[in-house]
C-alpha atoms as a PDB file:
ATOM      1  CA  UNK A   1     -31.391   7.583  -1.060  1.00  0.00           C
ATOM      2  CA  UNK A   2     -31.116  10.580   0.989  1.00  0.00           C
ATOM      3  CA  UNK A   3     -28.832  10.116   3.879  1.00  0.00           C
ATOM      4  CA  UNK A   4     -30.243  10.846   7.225  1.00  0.00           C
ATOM      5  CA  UNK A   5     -29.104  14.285   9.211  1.00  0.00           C
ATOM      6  CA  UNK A   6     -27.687  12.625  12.250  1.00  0.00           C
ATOM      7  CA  UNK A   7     -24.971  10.759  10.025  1.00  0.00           C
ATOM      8  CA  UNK A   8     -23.935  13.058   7.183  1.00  0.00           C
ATOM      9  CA  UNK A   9     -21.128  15.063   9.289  1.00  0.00           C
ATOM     10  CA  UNK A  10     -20.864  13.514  12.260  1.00  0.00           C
ATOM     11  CA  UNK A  11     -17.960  14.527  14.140  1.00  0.00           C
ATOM     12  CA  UNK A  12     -15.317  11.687  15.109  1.00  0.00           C
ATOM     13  CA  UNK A  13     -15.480  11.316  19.169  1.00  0.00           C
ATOM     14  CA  UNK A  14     -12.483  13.311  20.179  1.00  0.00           C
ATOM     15  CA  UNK A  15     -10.721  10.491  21.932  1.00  0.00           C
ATOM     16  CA  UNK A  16     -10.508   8.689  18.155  1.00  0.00           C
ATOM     17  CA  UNK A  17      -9.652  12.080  16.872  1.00  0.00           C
ATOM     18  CA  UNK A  18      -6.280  12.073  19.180  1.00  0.00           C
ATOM     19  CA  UNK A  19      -5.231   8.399  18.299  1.00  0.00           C
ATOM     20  CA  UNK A  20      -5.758   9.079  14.681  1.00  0.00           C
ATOM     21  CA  UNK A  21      -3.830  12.415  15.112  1.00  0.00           C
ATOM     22  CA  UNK A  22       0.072  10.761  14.450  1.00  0.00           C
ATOM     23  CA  UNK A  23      -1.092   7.382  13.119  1.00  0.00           C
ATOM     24  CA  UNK A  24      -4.267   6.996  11.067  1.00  0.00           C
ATOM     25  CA  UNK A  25      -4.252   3.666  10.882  1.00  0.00           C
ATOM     26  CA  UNK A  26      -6.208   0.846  12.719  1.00  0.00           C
ATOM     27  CA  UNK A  27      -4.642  -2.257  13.289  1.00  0.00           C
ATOM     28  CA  UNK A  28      -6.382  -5.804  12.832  1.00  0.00           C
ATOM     29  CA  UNK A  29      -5.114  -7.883  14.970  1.00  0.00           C
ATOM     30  CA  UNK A  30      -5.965 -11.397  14.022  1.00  0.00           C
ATOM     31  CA  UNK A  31      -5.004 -14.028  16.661  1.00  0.00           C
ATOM     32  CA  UNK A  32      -1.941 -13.612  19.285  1.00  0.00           C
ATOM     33  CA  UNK A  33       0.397 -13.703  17.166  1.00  0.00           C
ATOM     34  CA  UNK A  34       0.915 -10.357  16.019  1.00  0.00           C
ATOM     35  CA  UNK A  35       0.456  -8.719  19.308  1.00  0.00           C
ATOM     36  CA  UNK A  36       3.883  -7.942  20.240  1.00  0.00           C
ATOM     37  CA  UNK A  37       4.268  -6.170  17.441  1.00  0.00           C
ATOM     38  CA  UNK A  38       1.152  -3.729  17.840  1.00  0.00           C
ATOM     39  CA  UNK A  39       2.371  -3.532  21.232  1.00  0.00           C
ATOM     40  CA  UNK A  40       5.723  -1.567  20.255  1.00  0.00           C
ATOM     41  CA  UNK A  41       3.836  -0.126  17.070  1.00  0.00           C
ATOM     42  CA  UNK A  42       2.988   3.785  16.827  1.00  0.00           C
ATOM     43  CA  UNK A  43      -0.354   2.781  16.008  1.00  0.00           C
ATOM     44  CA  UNK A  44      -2.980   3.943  18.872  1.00  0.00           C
ATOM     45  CA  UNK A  45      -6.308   1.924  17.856  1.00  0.00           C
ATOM     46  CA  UNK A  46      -6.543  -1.703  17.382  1.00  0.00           C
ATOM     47  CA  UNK A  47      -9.325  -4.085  16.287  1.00  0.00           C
ATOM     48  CA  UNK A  48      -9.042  -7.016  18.401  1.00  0.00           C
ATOM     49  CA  UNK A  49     -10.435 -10.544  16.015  1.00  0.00           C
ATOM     50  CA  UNK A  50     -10.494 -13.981  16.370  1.00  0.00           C
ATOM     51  CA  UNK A  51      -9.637 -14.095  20.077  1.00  0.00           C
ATOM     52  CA  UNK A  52     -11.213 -16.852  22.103  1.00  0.00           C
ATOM     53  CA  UNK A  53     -13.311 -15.562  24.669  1.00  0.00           C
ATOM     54  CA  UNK A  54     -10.847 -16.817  27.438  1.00  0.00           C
ATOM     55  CA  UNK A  55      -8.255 -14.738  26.239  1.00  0.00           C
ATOM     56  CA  UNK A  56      -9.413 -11.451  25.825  1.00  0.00           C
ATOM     57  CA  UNK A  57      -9.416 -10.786  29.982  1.00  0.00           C
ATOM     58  CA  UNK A  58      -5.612 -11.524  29.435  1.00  0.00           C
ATOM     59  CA  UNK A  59      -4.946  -9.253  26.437  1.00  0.00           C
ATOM     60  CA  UNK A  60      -6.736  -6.239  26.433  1.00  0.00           C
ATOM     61  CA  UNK A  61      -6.077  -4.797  30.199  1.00  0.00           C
ATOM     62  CA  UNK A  62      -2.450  -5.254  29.077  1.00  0.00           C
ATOM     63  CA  UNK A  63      -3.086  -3.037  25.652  1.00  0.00           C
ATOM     64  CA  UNK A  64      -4.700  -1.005  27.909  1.00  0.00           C
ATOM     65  CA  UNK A  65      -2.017  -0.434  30.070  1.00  0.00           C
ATOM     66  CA  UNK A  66       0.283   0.210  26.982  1.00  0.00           C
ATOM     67  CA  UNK A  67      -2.194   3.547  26.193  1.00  0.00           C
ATOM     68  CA  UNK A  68      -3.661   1.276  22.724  1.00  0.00           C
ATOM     69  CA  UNK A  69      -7.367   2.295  22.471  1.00  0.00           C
ATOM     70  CA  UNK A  70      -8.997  -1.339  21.720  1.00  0.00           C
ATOM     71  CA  UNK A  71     -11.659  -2.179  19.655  1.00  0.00           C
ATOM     72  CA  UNK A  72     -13.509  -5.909  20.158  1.00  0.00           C
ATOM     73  CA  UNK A  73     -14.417  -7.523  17.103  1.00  0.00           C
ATOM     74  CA  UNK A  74     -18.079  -9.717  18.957  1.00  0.00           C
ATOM     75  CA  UNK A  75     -19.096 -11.607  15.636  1.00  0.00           C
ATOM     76  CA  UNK A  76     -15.324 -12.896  15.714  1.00  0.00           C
ATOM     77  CA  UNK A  77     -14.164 -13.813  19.024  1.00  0.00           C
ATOM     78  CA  UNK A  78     -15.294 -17.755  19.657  1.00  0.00           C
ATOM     79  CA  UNK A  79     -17.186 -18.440  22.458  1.00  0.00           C
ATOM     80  CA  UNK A  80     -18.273 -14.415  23.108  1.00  0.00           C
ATOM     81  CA  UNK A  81     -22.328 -14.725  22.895  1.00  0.00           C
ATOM     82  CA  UNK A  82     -24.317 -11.867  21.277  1.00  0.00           C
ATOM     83  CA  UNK A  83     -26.189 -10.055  23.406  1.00  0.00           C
ATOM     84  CA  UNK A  84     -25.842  -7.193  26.078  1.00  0.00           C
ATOM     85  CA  UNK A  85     -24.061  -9.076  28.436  1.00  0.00           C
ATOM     86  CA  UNK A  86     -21.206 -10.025  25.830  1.00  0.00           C
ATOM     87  CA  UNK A  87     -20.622  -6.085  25.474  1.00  0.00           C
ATOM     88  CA  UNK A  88     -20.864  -5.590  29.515  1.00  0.00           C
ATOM     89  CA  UNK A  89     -17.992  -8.113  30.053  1.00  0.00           C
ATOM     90  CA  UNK A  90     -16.041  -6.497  27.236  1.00  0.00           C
ATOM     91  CA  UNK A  91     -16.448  -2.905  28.820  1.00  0.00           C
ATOM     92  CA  UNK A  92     -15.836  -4.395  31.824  1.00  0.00           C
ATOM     93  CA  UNK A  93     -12.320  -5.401  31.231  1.00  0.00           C
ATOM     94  CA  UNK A  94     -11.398  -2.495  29.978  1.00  0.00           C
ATOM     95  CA  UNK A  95     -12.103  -2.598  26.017  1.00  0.00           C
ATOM     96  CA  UNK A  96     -12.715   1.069  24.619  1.00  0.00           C
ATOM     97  CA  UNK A  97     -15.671  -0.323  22.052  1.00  0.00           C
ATOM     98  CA  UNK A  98     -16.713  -3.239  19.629  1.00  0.00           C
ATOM     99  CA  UNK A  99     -17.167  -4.147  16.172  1.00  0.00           C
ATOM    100  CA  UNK A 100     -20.445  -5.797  14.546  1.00  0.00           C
ATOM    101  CA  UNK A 101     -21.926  -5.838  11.573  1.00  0.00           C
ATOM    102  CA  UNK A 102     -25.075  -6.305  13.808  1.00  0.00           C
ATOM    103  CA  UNK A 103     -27.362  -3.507  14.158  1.00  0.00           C
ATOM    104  CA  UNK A 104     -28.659  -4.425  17.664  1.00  0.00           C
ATOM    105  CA  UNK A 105     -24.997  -4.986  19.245  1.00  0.00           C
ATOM    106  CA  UNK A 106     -24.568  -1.553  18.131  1.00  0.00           C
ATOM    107  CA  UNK A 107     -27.887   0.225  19.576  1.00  0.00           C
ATOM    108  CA  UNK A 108     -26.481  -1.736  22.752  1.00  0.00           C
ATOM    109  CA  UNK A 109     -23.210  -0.728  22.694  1.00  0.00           C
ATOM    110  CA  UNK A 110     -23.399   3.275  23.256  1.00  0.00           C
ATOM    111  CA  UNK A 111     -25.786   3.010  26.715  1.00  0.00           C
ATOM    112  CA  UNK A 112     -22.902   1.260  28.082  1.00  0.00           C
ATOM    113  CA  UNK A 113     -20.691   3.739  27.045  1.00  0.00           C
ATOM    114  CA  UNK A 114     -18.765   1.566  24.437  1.00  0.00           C
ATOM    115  CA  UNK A 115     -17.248   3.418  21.379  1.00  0.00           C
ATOM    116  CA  UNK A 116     -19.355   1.250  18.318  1.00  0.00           C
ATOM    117  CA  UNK A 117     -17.672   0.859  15.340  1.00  0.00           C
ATOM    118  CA  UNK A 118     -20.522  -0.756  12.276  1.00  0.00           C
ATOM    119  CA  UNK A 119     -18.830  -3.439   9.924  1.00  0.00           C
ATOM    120  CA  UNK A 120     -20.409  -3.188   6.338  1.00  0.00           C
ATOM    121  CA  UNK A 121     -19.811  -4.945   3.110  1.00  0.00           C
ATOM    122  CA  UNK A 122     -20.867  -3.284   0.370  1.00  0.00           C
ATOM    123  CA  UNK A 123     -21.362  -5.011  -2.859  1.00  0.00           C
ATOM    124  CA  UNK A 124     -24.168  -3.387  -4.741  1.00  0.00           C
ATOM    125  CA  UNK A 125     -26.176  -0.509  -5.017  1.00  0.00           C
ATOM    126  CA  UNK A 126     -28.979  -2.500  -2.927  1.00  0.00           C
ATOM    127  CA  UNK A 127     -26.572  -3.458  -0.436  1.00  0.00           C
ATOM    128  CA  UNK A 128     -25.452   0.026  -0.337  1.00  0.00           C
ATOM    129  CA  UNK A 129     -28.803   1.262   0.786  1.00  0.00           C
ATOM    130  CA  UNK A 130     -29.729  -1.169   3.466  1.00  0.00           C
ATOM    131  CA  UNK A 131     -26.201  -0.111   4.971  1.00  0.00           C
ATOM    132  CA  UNK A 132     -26.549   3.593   5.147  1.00  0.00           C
ATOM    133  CA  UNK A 133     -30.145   2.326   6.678  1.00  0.00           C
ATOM    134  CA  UNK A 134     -28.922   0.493   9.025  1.00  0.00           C
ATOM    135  CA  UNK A 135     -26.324   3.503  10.397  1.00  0.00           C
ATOM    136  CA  UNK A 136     -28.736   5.686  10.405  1.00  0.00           C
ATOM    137  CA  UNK A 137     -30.805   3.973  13.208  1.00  0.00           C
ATOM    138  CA  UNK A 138     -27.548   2.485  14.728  1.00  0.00           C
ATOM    139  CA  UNK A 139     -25.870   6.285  14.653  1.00  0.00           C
ATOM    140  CA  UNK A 140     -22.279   4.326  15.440  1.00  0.00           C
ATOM    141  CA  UNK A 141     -19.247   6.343  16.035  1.00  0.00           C
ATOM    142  CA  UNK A 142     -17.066   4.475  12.853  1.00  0.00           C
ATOM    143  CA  UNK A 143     -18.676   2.530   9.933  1.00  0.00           C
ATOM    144  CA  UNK A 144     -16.031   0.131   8.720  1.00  0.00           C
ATOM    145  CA  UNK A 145     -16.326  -0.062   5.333  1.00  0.00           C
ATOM    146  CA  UNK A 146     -15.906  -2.932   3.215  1.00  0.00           C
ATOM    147  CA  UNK A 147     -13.602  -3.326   0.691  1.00  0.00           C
ATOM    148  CA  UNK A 148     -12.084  -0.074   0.928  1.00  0.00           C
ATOM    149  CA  UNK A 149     -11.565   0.530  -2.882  1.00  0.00           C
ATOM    150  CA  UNK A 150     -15.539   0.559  -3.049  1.00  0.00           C
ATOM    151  CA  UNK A 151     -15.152   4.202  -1.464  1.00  0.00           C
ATOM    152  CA  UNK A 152     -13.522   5.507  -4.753  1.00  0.00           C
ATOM    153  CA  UNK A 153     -16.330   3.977  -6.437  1.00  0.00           C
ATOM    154  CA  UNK A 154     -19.318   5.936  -4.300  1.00  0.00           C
ATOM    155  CA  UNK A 155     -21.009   9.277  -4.129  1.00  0.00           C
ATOM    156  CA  UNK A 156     -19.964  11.651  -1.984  1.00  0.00           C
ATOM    157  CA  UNK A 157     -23.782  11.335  -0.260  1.00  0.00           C
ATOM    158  CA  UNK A 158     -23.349   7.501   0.342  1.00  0.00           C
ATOM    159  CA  UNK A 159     -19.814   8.536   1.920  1.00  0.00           C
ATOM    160  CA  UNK A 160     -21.335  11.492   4.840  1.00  0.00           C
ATOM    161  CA  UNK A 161     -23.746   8.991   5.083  1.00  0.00           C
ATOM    162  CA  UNK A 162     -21.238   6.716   6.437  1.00  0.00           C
ATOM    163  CA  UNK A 163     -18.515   8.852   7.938  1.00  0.00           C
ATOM    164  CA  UNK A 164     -16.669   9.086  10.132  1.00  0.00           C
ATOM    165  CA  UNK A 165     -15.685   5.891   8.259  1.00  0.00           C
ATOM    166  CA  UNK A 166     -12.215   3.603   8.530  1.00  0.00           C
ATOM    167  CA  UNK A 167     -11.781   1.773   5.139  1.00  0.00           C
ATOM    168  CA  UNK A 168     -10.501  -1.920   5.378  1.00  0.00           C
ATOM    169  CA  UNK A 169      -9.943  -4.625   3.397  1.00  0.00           C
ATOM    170  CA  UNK A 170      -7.528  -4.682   0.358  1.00  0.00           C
ATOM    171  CA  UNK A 171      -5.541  -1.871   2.514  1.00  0.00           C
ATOM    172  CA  UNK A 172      -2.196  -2.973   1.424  1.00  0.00           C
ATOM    173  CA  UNK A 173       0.295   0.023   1.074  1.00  0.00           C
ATOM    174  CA  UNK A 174       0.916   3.510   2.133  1.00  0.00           C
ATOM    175  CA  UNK A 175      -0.975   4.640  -0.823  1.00  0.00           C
ATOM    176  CA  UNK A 176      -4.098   2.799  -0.474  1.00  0.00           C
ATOM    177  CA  UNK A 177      -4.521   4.667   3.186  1.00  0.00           C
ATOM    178  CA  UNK A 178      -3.635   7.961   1.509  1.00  0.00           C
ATOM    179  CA  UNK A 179      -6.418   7.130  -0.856  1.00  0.00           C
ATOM    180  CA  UNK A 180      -8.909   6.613   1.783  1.00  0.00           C
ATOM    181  CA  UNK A 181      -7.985  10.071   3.796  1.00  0.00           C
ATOM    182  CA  UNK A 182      -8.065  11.894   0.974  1.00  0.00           C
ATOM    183  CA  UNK A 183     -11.869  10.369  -0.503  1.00  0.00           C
ATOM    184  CA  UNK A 184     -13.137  12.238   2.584  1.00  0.00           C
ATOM    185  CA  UNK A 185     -15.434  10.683   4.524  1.00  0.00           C
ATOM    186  CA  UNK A 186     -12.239   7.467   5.883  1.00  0.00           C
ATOM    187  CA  UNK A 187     -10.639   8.913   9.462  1.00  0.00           C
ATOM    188  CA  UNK A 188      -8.220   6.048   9.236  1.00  0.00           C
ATOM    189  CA  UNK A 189      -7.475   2.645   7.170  1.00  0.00           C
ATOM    190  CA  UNK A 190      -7.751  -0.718   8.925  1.00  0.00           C
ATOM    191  CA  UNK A 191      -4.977  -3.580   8.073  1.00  0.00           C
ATOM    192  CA  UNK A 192      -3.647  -6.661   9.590  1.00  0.00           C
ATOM    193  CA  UNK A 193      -0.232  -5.905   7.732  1.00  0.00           C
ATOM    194  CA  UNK A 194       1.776  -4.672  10.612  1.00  0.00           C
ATOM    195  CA  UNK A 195       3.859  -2.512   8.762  1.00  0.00           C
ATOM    196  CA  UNK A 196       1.238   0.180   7.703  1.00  0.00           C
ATOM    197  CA  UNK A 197       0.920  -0.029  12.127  1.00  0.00           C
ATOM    198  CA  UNK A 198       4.178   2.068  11.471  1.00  0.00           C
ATOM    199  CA  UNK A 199       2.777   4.453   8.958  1.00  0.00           C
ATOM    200  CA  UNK A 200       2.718   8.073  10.268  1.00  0.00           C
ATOM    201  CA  UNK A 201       0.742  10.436   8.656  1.00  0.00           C
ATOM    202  CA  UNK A 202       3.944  12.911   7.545  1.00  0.00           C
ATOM    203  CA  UNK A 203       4.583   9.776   5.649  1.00  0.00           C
ATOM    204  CA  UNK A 204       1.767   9.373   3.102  1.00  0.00           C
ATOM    205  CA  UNK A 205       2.525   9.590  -0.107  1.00  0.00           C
ATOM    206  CA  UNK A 206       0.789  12.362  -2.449  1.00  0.00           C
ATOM    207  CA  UNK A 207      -2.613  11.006  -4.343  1.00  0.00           C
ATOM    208  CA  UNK A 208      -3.051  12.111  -8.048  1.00  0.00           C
ATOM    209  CA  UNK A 209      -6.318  13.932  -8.493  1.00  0.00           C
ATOM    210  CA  UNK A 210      -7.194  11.535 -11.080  1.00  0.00           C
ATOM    211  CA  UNK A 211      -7.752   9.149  -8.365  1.00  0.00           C
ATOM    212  CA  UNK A 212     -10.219  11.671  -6.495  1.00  0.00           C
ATOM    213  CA  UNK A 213     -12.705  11.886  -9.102  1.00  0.00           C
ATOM    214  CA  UNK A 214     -16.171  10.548  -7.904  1.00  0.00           C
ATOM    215  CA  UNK A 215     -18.221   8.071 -10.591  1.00  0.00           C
ATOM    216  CA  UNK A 216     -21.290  10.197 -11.955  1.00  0.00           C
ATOM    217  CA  UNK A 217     -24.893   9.389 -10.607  1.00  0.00           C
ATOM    218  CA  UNK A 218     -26.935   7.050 -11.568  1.00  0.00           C
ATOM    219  CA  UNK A 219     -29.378   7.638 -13.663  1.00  0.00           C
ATOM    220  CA  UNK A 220     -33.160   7.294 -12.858  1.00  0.00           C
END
């Protein structure tokens, strides 16, 4: 599948290009619990999950406040409908953008001048194609792609296709986000484990070139 113009290239928004700048890593924050700690974390850019409607008036002024740039995860936060007026109360108290695997949240989302970052799972070829579809029309500013050790595993075209990208899931060390910067097409990594929220980007480790080679194409 050729990947459409608007996507292959896309330059980051420059306000994600400054948080990634020092740390290039996005932190999931699941629940309350690990708030605190993003809160004292260098990390800039969090993804805000599983928070009950109720509390996100609470919590993301106050990351806000603390200079975080804060990302609302809609098809995870209980009692947070799905439709434009879900994304006008987030941007309303103060949330930079959402998250959504959902194409139409996302064709919503940059009217109201919300940052939209597109969730995707890719698990087959098929699947693969319907996602870079799907971005295409949505034109988000970050695909999240899921798992991130499926990026090693695509083209280079399926990557501009999706980039600027942040890999998640199965981000576990410093050199799984070193992996995903140097593949190209990631800006950042996104884990819940709150030390990578720590992980500068002086710090990565080196990736071997063996790692960096890219699978050949299929053939016809």
């Amino acid at each position: 599948m050729t990947p459409s113009p608007s996507r292959s290239g896309a330059p980051l928004d420059p306000r994600l290009t400054a948080a990634f700048a020092e740390v290039p890593v996005v932190a999931s924050v699941v629940g309350t619990q690990p708030l605190r700690q993003f809160l004292t974390a260098p990390a800039k850019v969090c993804i805000l999950a599983s928070f009950a409607v109720g509390q996100l008036p609470q919590v993301v002024p106050a990351l806000g406040r603390a200079g975080k740039t804060v990302f609302v995860n809609v098809d995870s936060s209980p009692g947070l409908a799905q439709d434009r007026g879900a994304l006008e109360f987030i941007r309303n108290m103060g949330a930079h953008g959402v998250v959504s695997t959902r194409l139409s949240l996302i064709e919503k989302g940059r009217p109201l001048g919300l940052l939209t970052m597109m969730k995707v799972f890719v698990t087959d070829r098929s699947n693969l194609r319907r996602s870079t579809d799907a971005i295409s029309r949505g034109a988000p500013d970050l695909v999240e792609i899921m798992p991130a050790p499926i990026i090693a595993r695509m083209s280079a075209q399926a990557q501009r296709a999706m980039s600027p990208s942040v890999a998640a899931g199965f981000v576990e060390t410093p050199a799984d986000v070193a992996l995903a910067l140097a593949l190209g097409s990631a800006a950042a990594a996104a884990t819940s484990d709150p030390r990578l929220w720590n992980l500068r980007r002086d710090q990565l480790p080196p990736v071997p070139p063996s790692a960096l080679k890219r699978p050949a194409p299929p053939q016809e």
